[in-house]
C-alpha atoms as a PDB file:
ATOM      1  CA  UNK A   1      18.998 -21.871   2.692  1.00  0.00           C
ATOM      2  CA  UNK A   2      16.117 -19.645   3.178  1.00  0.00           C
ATOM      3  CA  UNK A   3      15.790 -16.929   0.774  1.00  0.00           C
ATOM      4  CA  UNK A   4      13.682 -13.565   2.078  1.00  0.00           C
ATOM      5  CA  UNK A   5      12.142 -11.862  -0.794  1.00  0.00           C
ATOM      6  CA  UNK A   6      11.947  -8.775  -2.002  1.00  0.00           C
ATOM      7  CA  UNK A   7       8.865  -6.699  -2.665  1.00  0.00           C
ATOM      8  CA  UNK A   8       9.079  -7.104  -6.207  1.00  0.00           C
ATOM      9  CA  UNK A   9       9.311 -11.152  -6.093  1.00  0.00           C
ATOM     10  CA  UNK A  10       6.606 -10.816  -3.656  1.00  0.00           C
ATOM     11  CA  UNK A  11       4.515  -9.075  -6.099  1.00  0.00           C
ATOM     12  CA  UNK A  12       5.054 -11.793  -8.722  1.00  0.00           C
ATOM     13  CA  UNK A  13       4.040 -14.135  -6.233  1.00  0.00           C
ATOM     14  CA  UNK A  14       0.983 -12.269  -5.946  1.00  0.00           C
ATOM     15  CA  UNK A  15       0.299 -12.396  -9.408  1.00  0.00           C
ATOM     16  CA  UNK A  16       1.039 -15.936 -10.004  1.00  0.00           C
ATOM     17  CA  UNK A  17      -1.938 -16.392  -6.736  1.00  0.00           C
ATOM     18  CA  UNK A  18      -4.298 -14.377  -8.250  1.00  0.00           C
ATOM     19  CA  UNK A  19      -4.420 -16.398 -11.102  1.00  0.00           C
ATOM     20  CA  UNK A  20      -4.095 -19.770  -9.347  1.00  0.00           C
ATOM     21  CA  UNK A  21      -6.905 -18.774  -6.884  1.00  0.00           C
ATOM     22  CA  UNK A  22      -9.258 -17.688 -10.169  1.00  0.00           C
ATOM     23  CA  UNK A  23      -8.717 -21.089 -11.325  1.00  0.00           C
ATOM     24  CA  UNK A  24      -9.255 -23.128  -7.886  1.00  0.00           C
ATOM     25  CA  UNK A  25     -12.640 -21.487  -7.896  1.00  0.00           C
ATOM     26  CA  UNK A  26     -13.149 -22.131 -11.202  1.00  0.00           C
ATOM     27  CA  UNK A  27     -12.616 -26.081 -11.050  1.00  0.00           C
ATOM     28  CA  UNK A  28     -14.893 -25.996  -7.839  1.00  0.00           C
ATOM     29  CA  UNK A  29     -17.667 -24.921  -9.898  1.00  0.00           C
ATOM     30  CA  UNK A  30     -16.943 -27.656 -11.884  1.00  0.00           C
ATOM     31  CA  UNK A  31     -16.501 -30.371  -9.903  1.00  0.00           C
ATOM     32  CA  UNK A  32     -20.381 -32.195 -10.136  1.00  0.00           C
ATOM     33  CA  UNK A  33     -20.391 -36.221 -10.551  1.00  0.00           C
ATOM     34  CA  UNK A  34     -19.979 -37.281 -13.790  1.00  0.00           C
ATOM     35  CA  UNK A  35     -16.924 -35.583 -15.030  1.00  0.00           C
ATOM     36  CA  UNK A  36     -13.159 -36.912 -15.544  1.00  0.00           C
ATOM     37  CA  UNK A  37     -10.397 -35.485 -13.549  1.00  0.00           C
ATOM     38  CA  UNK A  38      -9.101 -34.926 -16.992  1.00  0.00           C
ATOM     39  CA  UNK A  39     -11.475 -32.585 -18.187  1.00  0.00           C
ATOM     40  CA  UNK A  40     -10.616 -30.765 -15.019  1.00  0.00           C
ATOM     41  CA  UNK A  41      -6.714 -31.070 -15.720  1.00  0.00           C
ATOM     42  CA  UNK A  42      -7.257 -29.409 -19.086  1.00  0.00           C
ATOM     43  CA  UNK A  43      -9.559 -26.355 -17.800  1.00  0.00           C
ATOM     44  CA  UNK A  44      -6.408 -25.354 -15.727  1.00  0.00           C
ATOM     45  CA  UNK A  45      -4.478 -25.757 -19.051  1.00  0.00           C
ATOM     46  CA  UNK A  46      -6.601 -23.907 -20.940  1.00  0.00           C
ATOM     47  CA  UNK A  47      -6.845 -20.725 -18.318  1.00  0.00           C
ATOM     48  CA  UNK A  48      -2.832 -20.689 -17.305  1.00  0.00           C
ATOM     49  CA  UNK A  49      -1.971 -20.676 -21.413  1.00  0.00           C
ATOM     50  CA  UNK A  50      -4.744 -17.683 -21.619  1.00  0.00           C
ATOM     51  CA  UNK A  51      -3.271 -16.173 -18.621  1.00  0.00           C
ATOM     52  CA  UNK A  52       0.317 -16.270 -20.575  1.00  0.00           C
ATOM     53  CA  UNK A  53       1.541 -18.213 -17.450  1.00  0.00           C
ATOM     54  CA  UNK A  54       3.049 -22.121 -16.953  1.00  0.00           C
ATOM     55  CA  UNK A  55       1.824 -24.463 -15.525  1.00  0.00           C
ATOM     56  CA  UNK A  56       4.210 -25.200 -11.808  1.00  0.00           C
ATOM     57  CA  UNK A  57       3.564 -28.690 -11.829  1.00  0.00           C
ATOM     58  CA  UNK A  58       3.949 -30.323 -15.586  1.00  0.00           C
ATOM     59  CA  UNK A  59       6.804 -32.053 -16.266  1.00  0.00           C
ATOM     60  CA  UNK A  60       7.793 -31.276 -13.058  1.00  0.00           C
ATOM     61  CA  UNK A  61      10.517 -34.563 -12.018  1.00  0.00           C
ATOM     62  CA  UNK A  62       7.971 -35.907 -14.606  1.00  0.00           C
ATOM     63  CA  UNK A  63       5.134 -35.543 -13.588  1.00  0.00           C
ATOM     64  CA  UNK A  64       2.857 -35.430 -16.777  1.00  0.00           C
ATOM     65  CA  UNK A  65      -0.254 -33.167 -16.136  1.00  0.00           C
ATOM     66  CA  UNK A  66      -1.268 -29.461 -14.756  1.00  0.00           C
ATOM     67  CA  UNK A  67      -2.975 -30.718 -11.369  1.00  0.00           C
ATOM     68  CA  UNK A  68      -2.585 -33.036  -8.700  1.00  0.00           C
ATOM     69  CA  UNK A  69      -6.119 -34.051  -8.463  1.00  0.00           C
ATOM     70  CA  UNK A  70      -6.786 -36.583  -5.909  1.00  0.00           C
ATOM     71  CA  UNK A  71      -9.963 -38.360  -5.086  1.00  0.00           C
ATOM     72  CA  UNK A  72     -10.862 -40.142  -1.572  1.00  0.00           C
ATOM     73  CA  UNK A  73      -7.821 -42.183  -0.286  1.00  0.00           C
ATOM     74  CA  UNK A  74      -5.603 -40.624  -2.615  1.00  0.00           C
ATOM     75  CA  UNK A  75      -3.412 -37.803  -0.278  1.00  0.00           C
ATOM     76  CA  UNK A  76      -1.506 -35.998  -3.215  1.00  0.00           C
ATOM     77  CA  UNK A  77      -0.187 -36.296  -6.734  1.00  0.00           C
ATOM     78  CA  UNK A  78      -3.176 -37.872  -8.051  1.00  0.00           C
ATOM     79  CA  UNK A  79      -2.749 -37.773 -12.213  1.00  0.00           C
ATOM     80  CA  UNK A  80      -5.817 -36.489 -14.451  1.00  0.00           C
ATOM     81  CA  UNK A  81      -6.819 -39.551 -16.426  1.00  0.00           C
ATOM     82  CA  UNK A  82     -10.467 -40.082 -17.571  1.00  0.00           C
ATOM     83  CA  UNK A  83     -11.576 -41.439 -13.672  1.00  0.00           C
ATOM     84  CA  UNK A  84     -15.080 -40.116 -13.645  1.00  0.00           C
ATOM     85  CA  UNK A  85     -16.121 -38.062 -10.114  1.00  0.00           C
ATOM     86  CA  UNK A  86     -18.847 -40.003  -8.499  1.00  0.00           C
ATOM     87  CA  UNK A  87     -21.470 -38.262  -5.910  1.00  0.00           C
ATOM     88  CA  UNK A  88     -20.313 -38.698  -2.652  1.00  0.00           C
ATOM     89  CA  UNK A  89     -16.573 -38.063  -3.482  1.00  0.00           C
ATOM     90  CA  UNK A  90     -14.425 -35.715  -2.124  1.00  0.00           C
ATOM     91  CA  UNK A  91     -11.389 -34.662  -4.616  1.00  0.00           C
ATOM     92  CA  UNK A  92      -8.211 -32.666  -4.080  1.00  0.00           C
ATOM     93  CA  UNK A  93      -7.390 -30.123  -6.372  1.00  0.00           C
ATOM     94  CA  UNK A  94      -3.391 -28.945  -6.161  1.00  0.00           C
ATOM     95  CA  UNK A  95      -2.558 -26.609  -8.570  1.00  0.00           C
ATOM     96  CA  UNK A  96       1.214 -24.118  -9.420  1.00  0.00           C
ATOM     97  CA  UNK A  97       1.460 -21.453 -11.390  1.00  0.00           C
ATOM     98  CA  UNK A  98       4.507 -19.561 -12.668  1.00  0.00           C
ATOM     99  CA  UNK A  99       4.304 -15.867 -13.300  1.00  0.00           C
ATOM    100  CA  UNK A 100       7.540 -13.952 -14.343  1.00  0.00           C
ATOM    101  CA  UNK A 101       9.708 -16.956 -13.176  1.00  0.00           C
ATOM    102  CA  UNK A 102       7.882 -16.931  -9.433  1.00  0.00           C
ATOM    103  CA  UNK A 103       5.305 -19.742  -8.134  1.00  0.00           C
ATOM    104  CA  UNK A 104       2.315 -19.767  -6.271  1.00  0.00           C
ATOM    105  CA  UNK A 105       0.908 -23.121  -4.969  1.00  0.00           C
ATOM    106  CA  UNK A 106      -2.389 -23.555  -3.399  1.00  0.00           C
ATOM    107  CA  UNK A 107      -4.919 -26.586  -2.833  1.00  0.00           C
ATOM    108  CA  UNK A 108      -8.577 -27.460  -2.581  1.00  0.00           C
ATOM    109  CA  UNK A 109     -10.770 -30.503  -1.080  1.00  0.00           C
ATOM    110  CA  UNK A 110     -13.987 -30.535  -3.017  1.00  0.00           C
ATOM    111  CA  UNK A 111     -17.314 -32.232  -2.049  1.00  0.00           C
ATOM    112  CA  UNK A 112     -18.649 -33.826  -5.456  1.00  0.00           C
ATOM    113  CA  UNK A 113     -21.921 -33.242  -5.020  1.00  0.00           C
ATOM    114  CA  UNK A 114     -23.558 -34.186  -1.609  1.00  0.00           C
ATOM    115  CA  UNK A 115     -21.070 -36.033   0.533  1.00  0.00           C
ATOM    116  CA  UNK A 116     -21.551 -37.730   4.145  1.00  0.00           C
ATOM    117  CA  UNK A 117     -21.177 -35.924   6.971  1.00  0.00           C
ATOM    118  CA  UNK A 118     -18.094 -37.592   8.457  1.00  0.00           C
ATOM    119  CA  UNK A 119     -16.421 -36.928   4.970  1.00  0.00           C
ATOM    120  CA  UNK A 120     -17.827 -32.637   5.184  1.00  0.00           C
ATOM    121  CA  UNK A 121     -16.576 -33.053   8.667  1.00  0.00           C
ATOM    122  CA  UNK A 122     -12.652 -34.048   7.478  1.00  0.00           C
ATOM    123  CA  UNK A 123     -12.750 -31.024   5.312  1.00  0.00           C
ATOM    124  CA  UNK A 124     -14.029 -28.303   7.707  1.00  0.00           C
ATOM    125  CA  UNK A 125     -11.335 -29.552   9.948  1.00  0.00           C
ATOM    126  CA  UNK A 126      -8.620 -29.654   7.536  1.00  0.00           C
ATOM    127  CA  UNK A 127      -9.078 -26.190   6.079  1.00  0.00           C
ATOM    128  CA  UNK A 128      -9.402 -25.022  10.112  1.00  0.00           C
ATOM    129  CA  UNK A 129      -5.773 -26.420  10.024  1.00  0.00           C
ATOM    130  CA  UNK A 130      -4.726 -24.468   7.577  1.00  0.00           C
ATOM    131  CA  UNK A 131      -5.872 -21.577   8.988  1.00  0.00           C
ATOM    132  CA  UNK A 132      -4.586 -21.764  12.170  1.00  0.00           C
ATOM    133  CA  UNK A 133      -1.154 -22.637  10.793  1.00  0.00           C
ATOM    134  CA  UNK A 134      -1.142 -19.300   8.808  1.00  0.00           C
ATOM    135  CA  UNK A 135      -2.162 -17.543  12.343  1.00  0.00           C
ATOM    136  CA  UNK A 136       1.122 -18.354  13.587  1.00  0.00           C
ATOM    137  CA  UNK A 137       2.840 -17.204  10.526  1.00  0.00           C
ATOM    138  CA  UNK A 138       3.917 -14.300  12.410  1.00  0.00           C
ATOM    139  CA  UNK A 139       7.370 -12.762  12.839  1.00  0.00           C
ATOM    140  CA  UNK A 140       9.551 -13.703  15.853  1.00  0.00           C
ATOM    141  CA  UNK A 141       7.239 -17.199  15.808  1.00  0.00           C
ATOM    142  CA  UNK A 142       9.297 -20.613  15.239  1.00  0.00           C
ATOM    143  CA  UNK A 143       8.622 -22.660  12.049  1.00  0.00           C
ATOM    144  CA  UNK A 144       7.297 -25.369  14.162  1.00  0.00           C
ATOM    145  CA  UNK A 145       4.601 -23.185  15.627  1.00  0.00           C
ATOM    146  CA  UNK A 146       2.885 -23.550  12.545  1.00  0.00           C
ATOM    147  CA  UNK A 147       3.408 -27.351  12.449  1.00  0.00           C
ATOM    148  CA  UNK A 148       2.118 -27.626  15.993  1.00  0.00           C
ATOM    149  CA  UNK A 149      -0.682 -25.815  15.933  1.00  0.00           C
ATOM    150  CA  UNK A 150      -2.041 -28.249  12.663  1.00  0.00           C
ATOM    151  CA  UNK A 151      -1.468 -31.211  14.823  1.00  0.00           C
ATOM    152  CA  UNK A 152      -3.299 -29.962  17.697  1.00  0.00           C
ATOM    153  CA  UNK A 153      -6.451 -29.115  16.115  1.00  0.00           C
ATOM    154  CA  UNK A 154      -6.207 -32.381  13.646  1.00  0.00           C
ATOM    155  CA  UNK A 155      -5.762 -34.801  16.595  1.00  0.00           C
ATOM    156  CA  UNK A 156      -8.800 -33.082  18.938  1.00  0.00           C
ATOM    157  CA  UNK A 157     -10.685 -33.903  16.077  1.00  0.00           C
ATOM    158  CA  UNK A 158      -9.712 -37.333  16.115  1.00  0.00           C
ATOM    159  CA  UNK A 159      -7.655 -37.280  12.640  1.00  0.00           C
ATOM    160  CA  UNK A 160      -4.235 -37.974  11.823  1.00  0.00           C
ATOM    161  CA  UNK A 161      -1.884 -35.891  10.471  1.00  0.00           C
ATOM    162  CA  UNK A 162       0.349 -37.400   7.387  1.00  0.00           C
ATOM    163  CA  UNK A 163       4.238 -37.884   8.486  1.00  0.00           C
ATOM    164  CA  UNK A 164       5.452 -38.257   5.576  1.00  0.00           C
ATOM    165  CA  UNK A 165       4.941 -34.723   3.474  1.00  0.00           C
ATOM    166  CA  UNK A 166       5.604 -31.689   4.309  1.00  0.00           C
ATOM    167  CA  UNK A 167       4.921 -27.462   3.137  1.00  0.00           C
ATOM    168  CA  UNK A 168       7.920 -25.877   1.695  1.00  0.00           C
ATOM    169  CA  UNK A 169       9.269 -22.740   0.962  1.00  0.00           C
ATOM    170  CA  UNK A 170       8.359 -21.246  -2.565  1.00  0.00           C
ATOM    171  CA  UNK A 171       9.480 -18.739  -4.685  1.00  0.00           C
ATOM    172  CA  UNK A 172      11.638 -18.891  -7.643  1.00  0.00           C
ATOM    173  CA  UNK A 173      11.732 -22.667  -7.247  1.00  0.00           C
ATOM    174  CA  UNK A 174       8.648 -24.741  -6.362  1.00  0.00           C
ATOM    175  CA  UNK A 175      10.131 -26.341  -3.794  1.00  0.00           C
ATOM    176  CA  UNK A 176      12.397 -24.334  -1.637  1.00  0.00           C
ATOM    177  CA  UNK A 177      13.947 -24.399   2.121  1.00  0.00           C
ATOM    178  CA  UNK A 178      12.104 -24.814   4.719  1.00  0.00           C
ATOM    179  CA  UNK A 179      10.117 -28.105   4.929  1.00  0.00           C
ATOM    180  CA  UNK A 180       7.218 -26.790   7.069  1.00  0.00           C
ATOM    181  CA  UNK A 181       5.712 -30.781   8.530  1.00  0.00           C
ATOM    182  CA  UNK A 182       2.220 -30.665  10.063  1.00  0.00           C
ATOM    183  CA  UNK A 183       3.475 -31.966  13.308  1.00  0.00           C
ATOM    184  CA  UNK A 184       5.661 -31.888  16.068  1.00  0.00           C
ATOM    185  CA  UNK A 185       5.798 -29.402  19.291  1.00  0.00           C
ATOM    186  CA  UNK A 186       6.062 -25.947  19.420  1.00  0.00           C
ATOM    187  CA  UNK A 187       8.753 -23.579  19.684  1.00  0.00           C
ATOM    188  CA  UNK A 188      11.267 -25.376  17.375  1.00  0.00           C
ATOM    189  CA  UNK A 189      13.223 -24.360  14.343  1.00  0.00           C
ATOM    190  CA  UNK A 190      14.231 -20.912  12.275  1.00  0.00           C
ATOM    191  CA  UNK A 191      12.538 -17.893  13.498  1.00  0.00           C
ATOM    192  CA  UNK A 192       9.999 -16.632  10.957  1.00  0.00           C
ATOM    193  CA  UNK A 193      11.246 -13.516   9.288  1.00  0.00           C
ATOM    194  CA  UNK A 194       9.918 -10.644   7.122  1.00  0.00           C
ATOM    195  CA  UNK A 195       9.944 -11.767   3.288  1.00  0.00           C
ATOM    196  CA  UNK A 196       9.906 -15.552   3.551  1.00  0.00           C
ATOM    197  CA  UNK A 197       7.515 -17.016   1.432  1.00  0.00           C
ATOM    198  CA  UNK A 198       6.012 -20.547   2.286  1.00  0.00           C
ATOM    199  CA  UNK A 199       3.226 -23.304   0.634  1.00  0.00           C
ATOM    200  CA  UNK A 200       1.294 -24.277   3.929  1.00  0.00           C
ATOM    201  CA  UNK A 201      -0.564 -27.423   3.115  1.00  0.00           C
ATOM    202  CA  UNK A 202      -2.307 -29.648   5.911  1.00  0.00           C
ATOM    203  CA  UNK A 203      -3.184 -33.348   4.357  1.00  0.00           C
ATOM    204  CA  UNK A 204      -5.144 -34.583   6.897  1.00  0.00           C
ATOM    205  CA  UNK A 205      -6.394 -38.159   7.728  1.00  0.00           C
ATOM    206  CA  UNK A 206     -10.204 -39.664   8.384  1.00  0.00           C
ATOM    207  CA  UNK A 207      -7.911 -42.954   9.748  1.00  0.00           C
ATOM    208  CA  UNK A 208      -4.386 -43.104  10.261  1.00  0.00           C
ATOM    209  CA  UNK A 209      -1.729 -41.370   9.271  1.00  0.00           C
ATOM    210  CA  UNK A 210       0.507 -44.158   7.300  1.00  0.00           C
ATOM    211  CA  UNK A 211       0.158 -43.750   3.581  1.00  0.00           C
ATOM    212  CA  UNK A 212       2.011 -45.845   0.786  1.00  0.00           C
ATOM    213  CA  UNK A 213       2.645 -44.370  -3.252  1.00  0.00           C
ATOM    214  CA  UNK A 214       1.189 -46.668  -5.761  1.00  0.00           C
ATOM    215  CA  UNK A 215       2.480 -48.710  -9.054  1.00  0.00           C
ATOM    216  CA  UNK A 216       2.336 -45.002 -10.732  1.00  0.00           C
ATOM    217  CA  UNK A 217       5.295 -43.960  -8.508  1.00  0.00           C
ATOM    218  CA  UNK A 218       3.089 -40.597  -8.161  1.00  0.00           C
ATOM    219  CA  UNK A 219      -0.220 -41.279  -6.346  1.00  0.00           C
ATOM    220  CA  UNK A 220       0.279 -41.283  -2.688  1.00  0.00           C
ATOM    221  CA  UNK A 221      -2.946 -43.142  -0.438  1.00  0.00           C
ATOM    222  CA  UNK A 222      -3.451 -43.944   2.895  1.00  0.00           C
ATOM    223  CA  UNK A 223      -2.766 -47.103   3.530  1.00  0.00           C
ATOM    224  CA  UNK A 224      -5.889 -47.864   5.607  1.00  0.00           C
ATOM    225  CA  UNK A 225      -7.564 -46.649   2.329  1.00  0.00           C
ATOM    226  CA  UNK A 226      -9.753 -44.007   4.440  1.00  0.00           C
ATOM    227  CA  UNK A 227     -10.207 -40.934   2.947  1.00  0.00           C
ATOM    228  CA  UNK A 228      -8.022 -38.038   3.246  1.00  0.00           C
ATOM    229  CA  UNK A 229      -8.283 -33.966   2.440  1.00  0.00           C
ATOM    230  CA  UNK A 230      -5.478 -31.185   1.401  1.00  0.00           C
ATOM    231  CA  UNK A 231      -5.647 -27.393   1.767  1.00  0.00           C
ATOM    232  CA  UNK A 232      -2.700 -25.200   0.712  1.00  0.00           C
ATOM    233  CA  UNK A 233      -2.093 -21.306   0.397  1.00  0.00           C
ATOM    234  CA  UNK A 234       0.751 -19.901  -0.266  1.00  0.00           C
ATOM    235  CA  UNK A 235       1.894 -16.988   1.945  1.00  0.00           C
ATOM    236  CA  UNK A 236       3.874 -14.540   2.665  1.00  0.00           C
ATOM    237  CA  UNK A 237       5.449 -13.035   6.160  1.00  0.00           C
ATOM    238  CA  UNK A 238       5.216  -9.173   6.671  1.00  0.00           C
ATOM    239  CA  UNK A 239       5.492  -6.697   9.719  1.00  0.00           C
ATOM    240  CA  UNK A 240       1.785  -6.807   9.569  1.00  0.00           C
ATOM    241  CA  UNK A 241       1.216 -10.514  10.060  1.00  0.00           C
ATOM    242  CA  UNK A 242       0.789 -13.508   7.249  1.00  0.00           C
ATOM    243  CA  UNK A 243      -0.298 -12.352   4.094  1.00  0.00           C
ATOM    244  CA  UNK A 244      -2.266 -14.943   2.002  1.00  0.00           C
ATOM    245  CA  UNK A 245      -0.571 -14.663  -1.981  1.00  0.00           C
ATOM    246  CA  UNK A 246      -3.294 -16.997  -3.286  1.00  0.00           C
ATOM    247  CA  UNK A 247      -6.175 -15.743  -2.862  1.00  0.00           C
ATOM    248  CA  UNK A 248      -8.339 -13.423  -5.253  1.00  0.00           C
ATOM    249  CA  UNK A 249      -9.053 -10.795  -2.240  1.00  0.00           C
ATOM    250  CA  UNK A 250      -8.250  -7.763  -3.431  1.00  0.00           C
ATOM    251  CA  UNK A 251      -8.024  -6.339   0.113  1.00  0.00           C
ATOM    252  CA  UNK A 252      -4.908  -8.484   0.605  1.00  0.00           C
ATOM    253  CA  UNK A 253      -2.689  -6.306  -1.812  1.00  0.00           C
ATOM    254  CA  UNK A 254      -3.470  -3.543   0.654  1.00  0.00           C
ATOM    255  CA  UNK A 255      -0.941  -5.247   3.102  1.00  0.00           C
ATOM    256  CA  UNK A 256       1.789  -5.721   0.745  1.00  0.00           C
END
C-alpha cells in the first residue's frame, strides 16, 4: 500500500534531509586516500547523535553500522571496517536518518582523490540518472516513467543498469511501497500522486549489470568486478513538481 503524506510528515521528512544532506557533504570533504571507511562511519555517528536524530540504517535486519559505504565493485551495503580509501577510488556513501519517527535516505559516489576518467565518467552519468528520474516525478506520470527514463540515459552511455535493487517508498518506515526499479518501459504502474514520498537511487554499472552478495551476506558487487556508482535523494511529489527532501537548499522549503 502506498501511503500519501501529509504536510506535517512531509515536514519531518524535510528535517530528517536537511540533516542527512549536511552530513553527505560533510563525509565528501572527507573522503581523501588514506582514511578507513570506519572513520567515515563514525563521523555520521557522531553528527546524527549531536543532531538528537537515529541513525536509519543501524541495526537495521542487522546490519551493524551508520553507512553503507561502498568502494569500486561494491554496489550497496558496503560495512565500515578499517579498509583504507586508496587514490583512484570511487566510494559510495548511503546514509538514513530518522527525525520525529520519519526517514530520509540519500546517497553519494565520491572520487577519492583524482580518479580516471572512465571512472569520473560513470559518476556524471549516474547522478544524470538520478536527475532525470526525479524530472518525471510529476503528478499524473506512471511509476515506471521514472524507471525508464534511468535506463535510457544509462544504456546510451553504454552502462548497465542493476536488476536486482530497486528505490522504495519512504516515510515512517525505511522501506515502504512502491519498489521504484531503474528499468523497464514507460508508461507502466500506479499513477504518481500528490504526497507520496519515494528514495530514488540509480546504481549504475561500468560492465554489466549481474551482481552477486558476498560471504558477509551484506556487500553486494558486480560480478564482473567492474566498478559501479549510487546516487539517491529522497523526494517528495507536489502540485508544483518533485520536491527534493534531502538536500540543504533552503529554496526547496519554499515549495512545500
Amino acid at each position: 500500500m502506498i501511503i500519501l503524506k501529509s504536510t506535517q510528515e512531509i515536514k519531518a521528512m524535510r528535517q530528517a534531509g536537511i540533516i542527512l544532506a549536511r552530513i553527505l557533504r560533510t563525509l565528501e570533504s572527507a573522503v581523501r586516500p588514506g582514511v578507513s571507511t570506519k572513520e567515515l562511519d563514525q563521523i555520521a555517528a557522531d553528527m546524527i547523535a549531536e543532531a538528537g536524530c537515529k541513525a536509519s540504517f543501524l541495526n537495521y535486519n542487522g546490519f551493524p553500522a551508520t553507512l553503507c559505504i561502498s568502494v569500486n565493485e561494491e554496489v550497496v551495503h558496503g560495512i565500515p571496517d578499517q579498509r583504507v580509501l586508496l587514490e583512484g577510488d570511487i566510494v559510495s556513501i548511503d546514509g538514513g536518518v530518522i527525525f520525529q519517527g520519519y526517514h530520509a535516505d540519500s546517497a553519494i559516489t565520491v572520487p577519492v582523490g583524482k580518479i580516471s576518467e572512465a571512472n569520473q565518467r560513470l559518476l556524471q552519468v549516474t547522478k544524470e540518472c538520478l536527475y532525470l528520474g526525479i524530472a518525471q516525478a510529476y503528478e499524473g506520470n506512471r511509476l515506471s516513467d521514472i524507471s525508464h527514463a534511468v535506463q535510457n540515459h544509462a544504456e546510451q552511455a553504454g552502462y548497465s543498469v542493476v536488476r536486482d535493487l530497486v528505490g522504495h517508498g519512504i516515510g515512517k518506515k525505511l522501506h515502504e511501497d512502491p519498489e521504484i526499479p531503474n528499468f523497464g518501459p514507460p508508461h507502466r504502474g500506479p499513477r504518481l500522486q500528490n504526497g507520496m514520498t519515494l528514495a530514488i537511487e540509480p546504481m549504475i554499472n561500468m560492465g554489466k549489470y549481474p551482481v552477486e552478495v558476498l560471504d558477509n551476506q551484506w556487500t553486494i558487487v558486480t560480478q564482473d568486478r567492474l566498478p559501479s556508482a549510487h546516487f539517491e535523494h529522497t523526494i517528495v511529489i507536489t502540485p508544483n513538481g518533485p520536491v527534493i527532501l534531502s538536500s540543504e537548499d533552503v529554496e526547496i522549503d519554499k515549495l512545500l
